[in-house]
Protein backbone atom coordinates (compact mmCIF):
# COMPACT_ATOMS: atom_id res chain seq x y z
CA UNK A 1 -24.08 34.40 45.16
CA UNK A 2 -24.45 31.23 43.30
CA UNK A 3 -24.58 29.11 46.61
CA UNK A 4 -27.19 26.25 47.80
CA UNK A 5 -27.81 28.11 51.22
CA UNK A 6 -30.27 30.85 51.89
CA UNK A 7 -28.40 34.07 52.13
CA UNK A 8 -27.12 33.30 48.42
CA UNK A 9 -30.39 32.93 46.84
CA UNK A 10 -31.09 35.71 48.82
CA UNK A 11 -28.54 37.94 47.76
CA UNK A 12 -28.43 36.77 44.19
CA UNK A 13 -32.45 37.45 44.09
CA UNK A 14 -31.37 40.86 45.40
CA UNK A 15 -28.98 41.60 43.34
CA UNK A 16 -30.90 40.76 40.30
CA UNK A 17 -33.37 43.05 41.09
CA UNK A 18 -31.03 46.04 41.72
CA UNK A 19 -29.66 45.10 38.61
CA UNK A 20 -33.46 45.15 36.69
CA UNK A 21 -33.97 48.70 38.52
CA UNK A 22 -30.75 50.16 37.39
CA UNK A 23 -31.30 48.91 33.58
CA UNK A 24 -34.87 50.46 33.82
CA UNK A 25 -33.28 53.61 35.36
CA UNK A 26 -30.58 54.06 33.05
CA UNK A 27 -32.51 52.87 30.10
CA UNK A 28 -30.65 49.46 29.02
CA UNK A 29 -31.42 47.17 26.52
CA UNK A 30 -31.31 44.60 29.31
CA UNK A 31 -30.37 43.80 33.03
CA UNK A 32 -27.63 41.87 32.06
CA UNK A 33 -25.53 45.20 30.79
CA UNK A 34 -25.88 46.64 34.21
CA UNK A 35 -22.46 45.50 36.17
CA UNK A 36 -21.67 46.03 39.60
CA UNK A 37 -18.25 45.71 41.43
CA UNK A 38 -16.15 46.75 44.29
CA UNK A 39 -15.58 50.32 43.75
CA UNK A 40 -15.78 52.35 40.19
CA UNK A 41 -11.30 52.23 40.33
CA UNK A 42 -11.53 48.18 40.36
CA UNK A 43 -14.30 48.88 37.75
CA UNK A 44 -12.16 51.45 35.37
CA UNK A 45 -9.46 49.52 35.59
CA UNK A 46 -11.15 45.75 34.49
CA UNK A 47 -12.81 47.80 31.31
CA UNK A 48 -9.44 49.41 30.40
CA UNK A 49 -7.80 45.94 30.37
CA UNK A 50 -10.63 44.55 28.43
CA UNK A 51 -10.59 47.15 26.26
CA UNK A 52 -7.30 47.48 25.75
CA UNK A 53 -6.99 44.22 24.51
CA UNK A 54 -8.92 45.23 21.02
CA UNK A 55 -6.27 48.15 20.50
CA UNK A 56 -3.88 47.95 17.30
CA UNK A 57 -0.69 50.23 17.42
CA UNK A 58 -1.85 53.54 15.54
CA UNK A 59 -5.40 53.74 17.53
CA UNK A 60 -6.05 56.38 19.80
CA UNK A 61 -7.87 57.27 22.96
CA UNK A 62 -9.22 60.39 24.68
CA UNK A 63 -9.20 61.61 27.97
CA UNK A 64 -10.08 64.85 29.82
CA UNK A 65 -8.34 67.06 32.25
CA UNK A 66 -11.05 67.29 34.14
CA UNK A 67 -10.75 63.13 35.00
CA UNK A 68 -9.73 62.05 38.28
CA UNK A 69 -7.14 60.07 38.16
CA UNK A 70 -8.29 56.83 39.07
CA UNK A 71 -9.97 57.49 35.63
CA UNK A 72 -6.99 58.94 34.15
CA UNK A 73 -4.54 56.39 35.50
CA UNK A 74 -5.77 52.88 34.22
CA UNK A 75 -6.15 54.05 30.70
CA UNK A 76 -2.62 55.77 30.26
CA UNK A 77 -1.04 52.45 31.47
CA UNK A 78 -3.05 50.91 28.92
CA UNK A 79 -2.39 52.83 26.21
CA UNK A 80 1.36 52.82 27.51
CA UNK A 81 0.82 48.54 27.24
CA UNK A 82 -0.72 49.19 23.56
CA UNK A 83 1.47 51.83 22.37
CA UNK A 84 -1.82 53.62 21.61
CA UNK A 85 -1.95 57.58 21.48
CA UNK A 86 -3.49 59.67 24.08
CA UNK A 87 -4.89 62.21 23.38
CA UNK A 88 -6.30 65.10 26.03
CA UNK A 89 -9.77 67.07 26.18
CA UNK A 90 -8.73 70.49 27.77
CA UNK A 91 -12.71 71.05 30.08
């Protein structure tokens, strides 16, 4: 999206409204907090990096067993990164 041609306005109309239907769905402030990407393990593993980035040595994080581990996986090399604690949710 963000072409001159057709099929960009196109899409970018497109995904716009996906994105309006989702926020309405999910109950969001706004459209704009709705974020879409390749796959939820490219997803997991932006946010962890973002996040990771506010992390001071001491702070902790929590994480379930019952995770898969492209959950589990960004956030322990993050925390590893951040010397940050993990710490586990037996479920």
């Amino acid at each position: 999206t963000g072409g001159h041609y057709v099929v960009s306005r196109e899409t970018g109309v497109l995904l716009d409204d996906a994105r309006e239907a989702m926020a309405d769905l999910l109950g969001c402030e706004s459209p704009e907090l709705v974020v879409f990407g390749q796959n939820m393990t490219s997803l997991t593993y932006a946010c962890s990096r973002a996040l990771a980035r506010t992390w001071a040595p001491g702070s902790n994080i929590v994480l379930t067993r019952a995770d898969h581990d492209a959950n589990v996986s960004p956030w322990l090399q993050a925390a590893g990164e951040r010397d940050v604690e993990v710490r586990w949710v037996d479920i």
